[in-house]
N, C-alpha and C. Protein backbone atom coordinates (compact mmCIF):
# COMPACT_ATOMS: atom_id res chain seq x y z
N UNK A 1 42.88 -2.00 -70.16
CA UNK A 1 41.71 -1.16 -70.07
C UNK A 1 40.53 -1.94 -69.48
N UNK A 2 40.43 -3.30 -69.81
CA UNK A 2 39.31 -3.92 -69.22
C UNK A 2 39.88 -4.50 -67.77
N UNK A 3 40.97 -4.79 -67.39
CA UNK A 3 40.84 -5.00 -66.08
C UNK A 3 40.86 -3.16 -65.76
N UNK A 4 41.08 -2.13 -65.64
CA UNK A 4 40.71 -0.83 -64.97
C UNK A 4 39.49 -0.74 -65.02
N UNK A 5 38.27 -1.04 -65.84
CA UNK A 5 36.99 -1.06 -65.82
C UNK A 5 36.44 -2.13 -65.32
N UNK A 6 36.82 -3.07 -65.20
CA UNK A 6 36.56 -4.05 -64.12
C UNK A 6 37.00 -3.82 -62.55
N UNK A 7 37.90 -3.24 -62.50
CA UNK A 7 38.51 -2.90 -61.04
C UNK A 7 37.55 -1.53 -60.72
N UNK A 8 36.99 -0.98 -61.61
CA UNK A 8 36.71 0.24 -61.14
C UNK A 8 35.35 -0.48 -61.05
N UNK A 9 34.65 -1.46 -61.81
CA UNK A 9 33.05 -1.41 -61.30
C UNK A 9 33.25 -2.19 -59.69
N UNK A 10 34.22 -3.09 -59.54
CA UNK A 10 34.21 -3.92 -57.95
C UNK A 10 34.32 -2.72 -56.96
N UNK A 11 35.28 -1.57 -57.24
CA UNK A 11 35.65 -0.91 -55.83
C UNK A 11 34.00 0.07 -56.17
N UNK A 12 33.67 0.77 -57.23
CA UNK A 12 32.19 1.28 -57.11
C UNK A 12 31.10 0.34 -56.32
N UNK A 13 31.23 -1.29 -56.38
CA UNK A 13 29.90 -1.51 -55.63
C UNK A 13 30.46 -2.26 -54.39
N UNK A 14 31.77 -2.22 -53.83
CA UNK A 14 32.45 -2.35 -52.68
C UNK A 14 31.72 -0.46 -51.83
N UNK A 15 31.68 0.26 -52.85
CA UNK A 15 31.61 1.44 -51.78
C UNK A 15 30.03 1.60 -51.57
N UNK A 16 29.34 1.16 -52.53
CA UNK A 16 27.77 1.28 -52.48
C UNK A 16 27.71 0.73 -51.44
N UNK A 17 28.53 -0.87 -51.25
CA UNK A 17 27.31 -1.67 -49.96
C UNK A 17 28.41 -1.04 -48.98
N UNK A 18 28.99 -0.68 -48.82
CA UNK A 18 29.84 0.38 -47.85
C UNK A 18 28.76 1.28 -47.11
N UNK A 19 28.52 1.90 -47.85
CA UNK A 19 27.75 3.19 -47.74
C UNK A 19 26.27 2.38 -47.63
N UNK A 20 25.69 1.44 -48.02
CA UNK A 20 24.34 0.98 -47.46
C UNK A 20 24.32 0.20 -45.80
N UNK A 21 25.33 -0.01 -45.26
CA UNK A 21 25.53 -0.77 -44.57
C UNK A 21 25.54 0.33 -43.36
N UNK A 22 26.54 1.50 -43.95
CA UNK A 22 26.44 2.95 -42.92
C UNK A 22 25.47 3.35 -42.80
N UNK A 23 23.98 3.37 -43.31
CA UNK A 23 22.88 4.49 -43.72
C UNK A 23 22.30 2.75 -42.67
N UNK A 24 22.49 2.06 -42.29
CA UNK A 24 21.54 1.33 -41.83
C UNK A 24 22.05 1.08 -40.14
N UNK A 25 23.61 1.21 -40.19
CA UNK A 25 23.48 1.22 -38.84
C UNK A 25 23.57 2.39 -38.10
N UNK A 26 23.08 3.60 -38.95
CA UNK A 26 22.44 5.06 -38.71
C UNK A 26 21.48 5.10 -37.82
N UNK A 27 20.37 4.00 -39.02
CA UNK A 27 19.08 4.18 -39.07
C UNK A 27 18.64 3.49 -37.18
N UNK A 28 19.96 2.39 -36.83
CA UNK A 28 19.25 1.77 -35.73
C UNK A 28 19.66 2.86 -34.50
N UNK A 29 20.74 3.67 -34.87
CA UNK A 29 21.25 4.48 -34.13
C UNK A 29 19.80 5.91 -33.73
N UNK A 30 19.31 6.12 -34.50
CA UNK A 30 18.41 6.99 -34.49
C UNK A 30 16.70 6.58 -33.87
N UNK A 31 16.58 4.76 -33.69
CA UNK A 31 15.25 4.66 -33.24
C UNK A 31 15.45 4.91 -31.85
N UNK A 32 14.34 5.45 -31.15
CA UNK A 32 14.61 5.27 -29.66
C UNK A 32 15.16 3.88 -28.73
N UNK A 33 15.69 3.80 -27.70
CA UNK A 33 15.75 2.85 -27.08
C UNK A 33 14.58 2.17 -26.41
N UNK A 34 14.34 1.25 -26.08
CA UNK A 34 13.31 0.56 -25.49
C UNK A 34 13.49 1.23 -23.93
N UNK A 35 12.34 1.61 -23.31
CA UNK A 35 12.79 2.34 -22.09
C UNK A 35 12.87 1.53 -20.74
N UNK A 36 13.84 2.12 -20.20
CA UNK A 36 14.06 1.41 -18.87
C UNK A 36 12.60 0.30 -18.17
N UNK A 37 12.80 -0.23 -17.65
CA UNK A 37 11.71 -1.18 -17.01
C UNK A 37 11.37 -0.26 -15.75
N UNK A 38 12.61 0.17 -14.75
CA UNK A 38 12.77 0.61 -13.62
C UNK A 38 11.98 2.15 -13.79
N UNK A 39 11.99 2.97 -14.31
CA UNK A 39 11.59 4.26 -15.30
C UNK A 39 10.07 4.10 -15.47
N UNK A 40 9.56 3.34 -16.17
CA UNK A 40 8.24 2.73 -16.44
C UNK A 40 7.35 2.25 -15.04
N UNK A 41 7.92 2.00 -14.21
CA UNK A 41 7.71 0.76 -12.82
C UNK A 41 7.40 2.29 -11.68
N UNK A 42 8.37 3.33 -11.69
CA UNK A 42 8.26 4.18 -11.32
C UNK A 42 7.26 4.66 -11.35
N UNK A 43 7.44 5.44 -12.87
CA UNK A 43 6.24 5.99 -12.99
C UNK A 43 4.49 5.63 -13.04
N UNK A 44 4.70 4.64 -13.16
CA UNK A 44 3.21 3.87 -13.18
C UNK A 44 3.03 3.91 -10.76
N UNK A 45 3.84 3.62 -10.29
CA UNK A 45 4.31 3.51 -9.08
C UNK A 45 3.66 5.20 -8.60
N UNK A 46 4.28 5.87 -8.93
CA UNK A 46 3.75 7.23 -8.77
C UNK A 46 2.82 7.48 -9.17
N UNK A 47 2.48 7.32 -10.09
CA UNK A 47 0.66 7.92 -10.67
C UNK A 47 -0.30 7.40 -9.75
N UNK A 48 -0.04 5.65 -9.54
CA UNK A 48 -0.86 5.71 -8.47
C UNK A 48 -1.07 5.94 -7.17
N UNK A 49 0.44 6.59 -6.43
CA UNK A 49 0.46 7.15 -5.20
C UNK A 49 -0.30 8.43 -4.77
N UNK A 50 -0.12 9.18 -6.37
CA UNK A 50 -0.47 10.77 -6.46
C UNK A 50 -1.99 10.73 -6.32
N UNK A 51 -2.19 9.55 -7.01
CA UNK A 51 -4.32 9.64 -7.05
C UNK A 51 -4.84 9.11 -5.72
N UNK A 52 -3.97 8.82 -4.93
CA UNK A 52 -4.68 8.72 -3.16
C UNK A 52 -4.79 10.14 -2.68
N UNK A 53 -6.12 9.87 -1.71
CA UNK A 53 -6.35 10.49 -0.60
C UNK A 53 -5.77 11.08 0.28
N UNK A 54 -5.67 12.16 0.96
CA UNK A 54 -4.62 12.15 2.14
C UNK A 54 -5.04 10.95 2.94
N UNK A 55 -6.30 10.81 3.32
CA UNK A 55 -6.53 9.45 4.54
C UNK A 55 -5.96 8.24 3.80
N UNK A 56 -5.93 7.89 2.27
CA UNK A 56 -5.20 6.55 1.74
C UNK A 56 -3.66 7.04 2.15
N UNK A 57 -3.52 7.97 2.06
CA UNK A 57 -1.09 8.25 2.30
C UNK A 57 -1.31 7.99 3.40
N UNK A 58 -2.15 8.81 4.59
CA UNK A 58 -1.72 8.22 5.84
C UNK A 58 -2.22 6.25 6.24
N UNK A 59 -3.06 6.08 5.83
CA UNK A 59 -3.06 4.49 5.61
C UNK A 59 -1.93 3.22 5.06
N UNK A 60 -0.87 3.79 3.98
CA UNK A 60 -0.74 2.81 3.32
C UNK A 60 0.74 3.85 3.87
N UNK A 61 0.83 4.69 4.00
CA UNK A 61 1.97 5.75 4.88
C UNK A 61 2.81 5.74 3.27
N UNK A 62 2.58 5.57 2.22
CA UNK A 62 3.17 5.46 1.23
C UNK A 62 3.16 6.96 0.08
N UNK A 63 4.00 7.78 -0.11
CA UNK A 63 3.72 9.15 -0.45
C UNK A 63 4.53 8.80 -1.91
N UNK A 64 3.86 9.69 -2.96
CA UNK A 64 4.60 9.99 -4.23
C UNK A 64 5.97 10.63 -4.26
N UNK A 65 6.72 10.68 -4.99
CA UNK A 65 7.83 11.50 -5.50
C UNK A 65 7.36 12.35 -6.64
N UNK A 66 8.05 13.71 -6.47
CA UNK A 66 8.39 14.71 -6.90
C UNK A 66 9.21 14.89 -7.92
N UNK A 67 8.77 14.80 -9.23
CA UNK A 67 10.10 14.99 -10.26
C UNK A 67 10.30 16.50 -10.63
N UNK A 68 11.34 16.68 -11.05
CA UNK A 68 12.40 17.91 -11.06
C UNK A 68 12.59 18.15 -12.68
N UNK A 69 12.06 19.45 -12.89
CA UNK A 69 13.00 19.95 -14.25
C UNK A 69 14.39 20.01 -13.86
N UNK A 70 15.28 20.20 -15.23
CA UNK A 70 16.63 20.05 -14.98
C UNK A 70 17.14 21.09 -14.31
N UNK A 71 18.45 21.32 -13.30
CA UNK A 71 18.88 22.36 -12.98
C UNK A 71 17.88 23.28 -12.00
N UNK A 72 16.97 22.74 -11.48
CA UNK A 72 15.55 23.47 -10.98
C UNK A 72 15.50 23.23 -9.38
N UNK A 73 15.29 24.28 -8.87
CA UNK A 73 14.97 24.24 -7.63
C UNK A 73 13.74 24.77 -6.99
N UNK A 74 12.96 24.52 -8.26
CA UNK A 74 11.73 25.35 -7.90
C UNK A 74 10.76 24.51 -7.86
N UNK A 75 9.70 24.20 -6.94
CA UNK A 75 8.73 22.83 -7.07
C UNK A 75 8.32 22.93 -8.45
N UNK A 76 7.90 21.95 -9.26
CA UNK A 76 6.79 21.92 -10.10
C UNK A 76 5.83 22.36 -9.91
N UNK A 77 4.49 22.92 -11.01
CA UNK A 77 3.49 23.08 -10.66
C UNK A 77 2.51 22.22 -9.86
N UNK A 78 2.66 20.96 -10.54
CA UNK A 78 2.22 19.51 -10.07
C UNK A 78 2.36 18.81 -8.83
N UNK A 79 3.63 19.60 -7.92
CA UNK A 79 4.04 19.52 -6.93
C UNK A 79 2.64 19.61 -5.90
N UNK A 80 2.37 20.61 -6.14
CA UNK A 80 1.64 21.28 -4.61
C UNK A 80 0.40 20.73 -4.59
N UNK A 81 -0.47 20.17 -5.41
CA UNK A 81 -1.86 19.22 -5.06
C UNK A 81 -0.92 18.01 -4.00
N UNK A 82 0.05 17.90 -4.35
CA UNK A 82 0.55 16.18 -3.45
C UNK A 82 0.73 17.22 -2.13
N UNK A 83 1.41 18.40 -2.22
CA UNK A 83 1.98 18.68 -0.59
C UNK A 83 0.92 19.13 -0.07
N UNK A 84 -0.07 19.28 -0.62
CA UNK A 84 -1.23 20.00 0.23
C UNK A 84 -1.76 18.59 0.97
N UNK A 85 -1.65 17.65 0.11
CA UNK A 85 -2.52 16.26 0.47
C UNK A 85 -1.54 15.96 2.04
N UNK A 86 -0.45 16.05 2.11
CA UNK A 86 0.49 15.82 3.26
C UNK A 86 0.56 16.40 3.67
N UNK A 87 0.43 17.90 3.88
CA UNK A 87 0.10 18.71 5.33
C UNK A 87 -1.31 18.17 5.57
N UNK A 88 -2.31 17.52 5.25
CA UNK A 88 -3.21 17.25 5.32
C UNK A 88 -3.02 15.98 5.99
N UNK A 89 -2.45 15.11 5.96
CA UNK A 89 -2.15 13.72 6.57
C UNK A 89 -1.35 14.09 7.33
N UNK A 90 -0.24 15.21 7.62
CA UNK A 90 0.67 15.56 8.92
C UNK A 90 -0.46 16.42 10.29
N UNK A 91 -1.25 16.82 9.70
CA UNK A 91 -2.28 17.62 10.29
C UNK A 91 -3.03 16.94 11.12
N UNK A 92 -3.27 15.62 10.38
CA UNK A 92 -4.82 15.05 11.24
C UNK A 92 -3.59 13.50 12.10
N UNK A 93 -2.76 13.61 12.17
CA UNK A 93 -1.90 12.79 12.55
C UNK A 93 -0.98 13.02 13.31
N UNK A 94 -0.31 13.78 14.09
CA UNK A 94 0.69 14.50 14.83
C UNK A 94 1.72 13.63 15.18
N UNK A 95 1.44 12.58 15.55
CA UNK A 95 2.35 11.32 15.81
C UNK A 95 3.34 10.60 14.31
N UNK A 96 2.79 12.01 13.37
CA UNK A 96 3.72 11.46 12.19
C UNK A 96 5.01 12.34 11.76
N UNK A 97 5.98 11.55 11.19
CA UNK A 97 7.35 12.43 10.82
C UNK A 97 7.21 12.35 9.82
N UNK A 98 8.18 13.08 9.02
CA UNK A 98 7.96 13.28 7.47
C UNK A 98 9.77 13.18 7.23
N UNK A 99 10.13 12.45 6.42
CA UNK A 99 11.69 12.59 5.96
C UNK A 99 11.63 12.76 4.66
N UNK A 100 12.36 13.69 4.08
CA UNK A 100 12.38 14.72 2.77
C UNK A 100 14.16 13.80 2.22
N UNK A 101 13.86 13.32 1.37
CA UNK A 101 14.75 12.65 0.76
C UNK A 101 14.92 13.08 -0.54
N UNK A 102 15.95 14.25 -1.23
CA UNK A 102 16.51 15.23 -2.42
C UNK A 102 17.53 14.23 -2.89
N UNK A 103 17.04 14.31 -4.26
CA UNK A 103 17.95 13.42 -5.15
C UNK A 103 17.85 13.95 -6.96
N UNK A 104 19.35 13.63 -7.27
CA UNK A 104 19.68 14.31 -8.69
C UNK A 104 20.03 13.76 -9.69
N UNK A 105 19.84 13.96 -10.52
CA UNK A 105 20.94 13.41 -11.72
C UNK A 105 22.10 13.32 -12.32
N UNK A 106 23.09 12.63 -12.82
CA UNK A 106 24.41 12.48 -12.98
C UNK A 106 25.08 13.47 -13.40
N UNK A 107 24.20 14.45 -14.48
CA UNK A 107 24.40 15.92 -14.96
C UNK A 107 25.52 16.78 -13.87
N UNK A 108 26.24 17.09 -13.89
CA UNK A 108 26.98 17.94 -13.03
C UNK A 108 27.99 17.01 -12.06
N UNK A 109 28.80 18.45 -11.12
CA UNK A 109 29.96 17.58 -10.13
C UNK A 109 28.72 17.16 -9.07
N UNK A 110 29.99 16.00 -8.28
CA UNK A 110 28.99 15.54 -7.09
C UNK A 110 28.50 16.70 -5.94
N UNK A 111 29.28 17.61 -6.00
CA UNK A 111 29.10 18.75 -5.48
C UNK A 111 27.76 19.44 -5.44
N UNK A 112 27.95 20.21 -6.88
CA UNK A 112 26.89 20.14 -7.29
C UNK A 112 24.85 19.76 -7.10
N UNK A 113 25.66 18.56 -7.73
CA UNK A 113 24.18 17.77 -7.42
C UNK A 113 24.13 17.65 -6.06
N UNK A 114 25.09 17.21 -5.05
CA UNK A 114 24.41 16.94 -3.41
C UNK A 114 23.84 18.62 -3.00
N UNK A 115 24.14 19.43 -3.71
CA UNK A 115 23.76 21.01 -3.16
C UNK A 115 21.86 21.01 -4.12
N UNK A 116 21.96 20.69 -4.52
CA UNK A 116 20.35 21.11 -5.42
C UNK A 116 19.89 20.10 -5.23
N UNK A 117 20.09 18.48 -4.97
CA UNK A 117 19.21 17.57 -4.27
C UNK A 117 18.35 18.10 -2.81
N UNK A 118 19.54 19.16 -2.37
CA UNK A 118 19.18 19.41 -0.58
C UNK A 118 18.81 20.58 -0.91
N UNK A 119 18.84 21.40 -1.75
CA UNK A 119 17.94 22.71 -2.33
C UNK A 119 16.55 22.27 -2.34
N UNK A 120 16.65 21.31 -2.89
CA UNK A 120 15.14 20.60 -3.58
C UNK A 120 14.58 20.01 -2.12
N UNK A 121 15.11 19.45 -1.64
CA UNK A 121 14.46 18.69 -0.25
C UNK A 121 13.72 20.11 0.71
N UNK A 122 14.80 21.06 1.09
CA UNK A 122 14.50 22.12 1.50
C UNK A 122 12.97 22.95 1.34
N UNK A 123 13.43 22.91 -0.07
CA UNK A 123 12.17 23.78 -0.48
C UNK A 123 10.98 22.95 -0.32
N UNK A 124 10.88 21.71 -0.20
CA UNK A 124 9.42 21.25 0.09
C UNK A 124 9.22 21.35 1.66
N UNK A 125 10.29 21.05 2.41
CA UNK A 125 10.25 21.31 3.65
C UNK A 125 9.40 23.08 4.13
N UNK A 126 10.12 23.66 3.30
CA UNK A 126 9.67 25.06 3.53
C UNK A 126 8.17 25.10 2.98
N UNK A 127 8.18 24.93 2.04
CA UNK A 127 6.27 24.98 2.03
C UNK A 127 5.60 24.26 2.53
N UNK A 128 6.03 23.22 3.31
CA UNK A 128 5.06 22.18 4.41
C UNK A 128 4.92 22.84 5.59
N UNK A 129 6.11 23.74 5.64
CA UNK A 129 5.97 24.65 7.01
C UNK A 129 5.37 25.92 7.17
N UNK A 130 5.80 26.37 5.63
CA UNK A 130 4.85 27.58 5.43
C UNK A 130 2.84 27.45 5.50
N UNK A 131 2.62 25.98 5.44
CA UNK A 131 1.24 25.42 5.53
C UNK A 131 0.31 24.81 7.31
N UNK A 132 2.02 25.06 8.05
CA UNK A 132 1.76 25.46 9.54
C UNK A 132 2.21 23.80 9.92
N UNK A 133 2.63 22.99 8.78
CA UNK A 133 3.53 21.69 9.39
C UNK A 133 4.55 22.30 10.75
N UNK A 134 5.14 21.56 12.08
CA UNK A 134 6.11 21.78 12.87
C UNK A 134 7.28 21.44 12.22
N UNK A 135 8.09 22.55 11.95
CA UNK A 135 9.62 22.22 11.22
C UNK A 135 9.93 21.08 11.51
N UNK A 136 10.23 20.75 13.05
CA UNK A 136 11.04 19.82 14.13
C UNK A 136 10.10 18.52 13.59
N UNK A 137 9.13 18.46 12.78
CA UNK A 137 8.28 17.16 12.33
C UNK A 137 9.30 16.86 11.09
N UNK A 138 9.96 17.42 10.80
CA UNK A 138 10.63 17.31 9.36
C UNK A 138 12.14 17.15 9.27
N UNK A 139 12.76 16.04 8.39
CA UNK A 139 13.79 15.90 8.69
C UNK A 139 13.90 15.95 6.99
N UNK A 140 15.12 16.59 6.43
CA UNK A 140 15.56 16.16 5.03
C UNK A 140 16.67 15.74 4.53
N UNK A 141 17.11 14.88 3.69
CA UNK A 141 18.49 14.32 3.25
C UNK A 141 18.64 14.41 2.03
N UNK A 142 20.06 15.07 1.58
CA UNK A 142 20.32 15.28 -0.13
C UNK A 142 21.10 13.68 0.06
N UNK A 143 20.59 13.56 -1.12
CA UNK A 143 21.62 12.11 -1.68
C UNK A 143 22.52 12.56 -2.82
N UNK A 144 22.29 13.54 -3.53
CA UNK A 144 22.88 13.85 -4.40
C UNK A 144 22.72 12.50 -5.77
N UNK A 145 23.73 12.65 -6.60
CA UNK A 145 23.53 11.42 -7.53
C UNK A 145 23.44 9.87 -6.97
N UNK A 146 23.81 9.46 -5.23
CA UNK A 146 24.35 8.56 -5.18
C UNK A 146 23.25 7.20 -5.27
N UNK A 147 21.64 7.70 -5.14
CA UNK A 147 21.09 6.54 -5.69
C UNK A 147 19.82 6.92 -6.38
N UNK A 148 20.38 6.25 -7.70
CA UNK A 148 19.56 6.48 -8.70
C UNK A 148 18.45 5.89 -8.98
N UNK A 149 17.70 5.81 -9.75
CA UNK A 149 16.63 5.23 -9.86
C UNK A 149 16.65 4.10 -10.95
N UNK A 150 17.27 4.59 -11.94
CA UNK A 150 18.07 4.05 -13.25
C UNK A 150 19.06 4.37 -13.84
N UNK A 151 20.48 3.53 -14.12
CA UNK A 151 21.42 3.93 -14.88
C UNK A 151 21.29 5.15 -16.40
N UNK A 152 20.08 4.37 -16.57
CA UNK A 152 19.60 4.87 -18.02
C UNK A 152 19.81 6.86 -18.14
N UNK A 153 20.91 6.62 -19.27
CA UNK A 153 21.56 8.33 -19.26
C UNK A 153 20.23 9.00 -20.11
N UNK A 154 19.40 8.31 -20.62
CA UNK A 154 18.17 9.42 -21.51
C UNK A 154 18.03 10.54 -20.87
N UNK A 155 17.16 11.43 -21.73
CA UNK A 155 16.69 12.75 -20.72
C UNK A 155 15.21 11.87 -19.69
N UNK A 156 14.66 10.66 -20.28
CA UNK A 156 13.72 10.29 -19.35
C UNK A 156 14.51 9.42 -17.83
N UNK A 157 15.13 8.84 -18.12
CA UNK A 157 16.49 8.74 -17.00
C UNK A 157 16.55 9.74 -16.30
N UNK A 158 17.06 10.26 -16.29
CA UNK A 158 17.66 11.50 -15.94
C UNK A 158 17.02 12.17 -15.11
N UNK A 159 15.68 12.07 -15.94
CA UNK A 159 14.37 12.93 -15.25
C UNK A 159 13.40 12.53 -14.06
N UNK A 160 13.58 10.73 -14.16
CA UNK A 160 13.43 9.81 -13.12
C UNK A 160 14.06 10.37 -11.90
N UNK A 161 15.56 10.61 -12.25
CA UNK A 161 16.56 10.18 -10.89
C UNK A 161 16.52 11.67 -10.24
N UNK A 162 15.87 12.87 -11.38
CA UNK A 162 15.87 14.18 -10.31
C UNK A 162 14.36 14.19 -9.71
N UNK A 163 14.41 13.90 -8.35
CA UNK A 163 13.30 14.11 -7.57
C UNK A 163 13.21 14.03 -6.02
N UNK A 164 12.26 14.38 -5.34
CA UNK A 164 12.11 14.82 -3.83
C UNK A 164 11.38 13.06 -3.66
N UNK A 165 11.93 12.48 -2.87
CA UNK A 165 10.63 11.22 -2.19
C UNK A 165 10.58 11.21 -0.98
N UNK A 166 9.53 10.91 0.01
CA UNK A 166 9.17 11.29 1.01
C UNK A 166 8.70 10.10 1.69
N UNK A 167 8.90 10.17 3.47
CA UNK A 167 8.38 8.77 4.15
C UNK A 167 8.32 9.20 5.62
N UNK A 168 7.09 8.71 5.22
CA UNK A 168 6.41 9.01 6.81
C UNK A 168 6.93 8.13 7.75
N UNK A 169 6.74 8.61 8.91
CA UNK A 169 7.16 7.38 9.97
C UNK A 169 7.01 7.73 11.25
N UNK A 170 6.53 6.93 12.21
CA UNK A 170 5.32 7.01 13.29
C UNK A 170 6.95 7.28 14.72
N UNK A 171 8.08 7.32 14.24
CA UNK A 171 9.30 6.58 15.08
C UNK A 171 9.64 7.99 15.76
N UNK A 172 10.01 8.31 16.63
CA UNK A 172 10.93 9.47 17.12
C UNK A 172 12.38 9.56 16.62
N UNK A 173 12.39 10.39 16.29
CA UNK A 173 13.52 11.25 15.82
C UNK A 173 15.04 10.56 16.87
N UNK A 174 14.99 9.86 18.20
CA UNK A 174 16.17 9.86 18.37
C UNK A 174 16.14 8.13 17.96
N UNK A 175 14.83 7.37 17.88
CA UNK A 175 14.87 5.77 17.17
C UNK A 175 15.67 6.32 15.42
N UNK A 176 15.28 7.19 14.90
CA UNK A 176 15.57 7.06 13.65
C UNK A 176 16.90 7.76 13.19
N UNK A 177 17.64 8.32 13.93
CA UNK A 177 18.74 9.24 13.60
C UNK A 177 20.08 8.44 14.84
């Protein structure tokens, strides 16, 4: 009887630190991850592209990216202060090209994503033109998932790698193609 009550208090506090040991590598499971560097670098990268001038984009020829709700082919609201700023720098500049570069997230087939990267490229193309940009000034490329911004699978990942980025360039169309 006393070794069964002895055997029974070892396997009771064999299961306690069992069970404390689970509730803790829960607990690390549940803090957020430390976030990407590349993610952070971005976005700080963009905020300050977005707060130029059209005369600073055409200066530094350096334009923001466009991030994407998921599954979305519809600009952001946030979108159109930047495209107005670049028909505005395509306007007073004529000697400039614009390349529309659509890119997605890992979410879906490659299919898929190369079709709504070039949805997404499109549609900014189309409202640069609808703003009286020359189509033939505009060139766009889906990349689909193939370059990301960060591995990092988060939804802030994720949300990085769906976006439109854009680059001016002074070159003719048959130097660059």
């Amino acid at each position: 009887m006393k070794n069964w009550k002895l055997f029974t208090l070892i396997l009771s506090a064999a299961m306690l630190a069992a069970c404390a040991s689970t509730q803790t590598e829960e607990d690390d499971l549940s803090r957020p991850k430390k976030a990407d560097p590349a993610v952070q670098e971005q976005q700080i990268k963009n905020e300050r592209l977005s707060a130029q001038t059209a005369k600073q984009m055409a200066k530094t020829m350096q334009l923001p990216s466009i991030h994407y709700d998921f599954d979305s082919i519809r600009p952001p609201e946030d979108a159109y202060p930047i495209l107005d700023k670049i028909v505005t720098v395509l306007q007073d500049d004529t000697t400039l090209h614009l390349i529309i570069e659509g890119h997605a997230d890992i979410v879906g087939s490659d299919e898929y994503n190369y079709w709504i990267a070039g949805s997404r490229a499109a549609a900014m193309k189309s409202y640069l033109v609808s703003r009286g940009i020359n189509a033939e000034r505009i060139r766009i490329h889906s990349y689909g998932k193939s370059r990301p911004i960060t591995l990092d699978n988060s939804s802030e990942g994720r949300r990085a790698n769906r976006r439109v980025d854009f680059k001016l360039t002074t070159r003719s169309w048959h130097a660059v193609y």
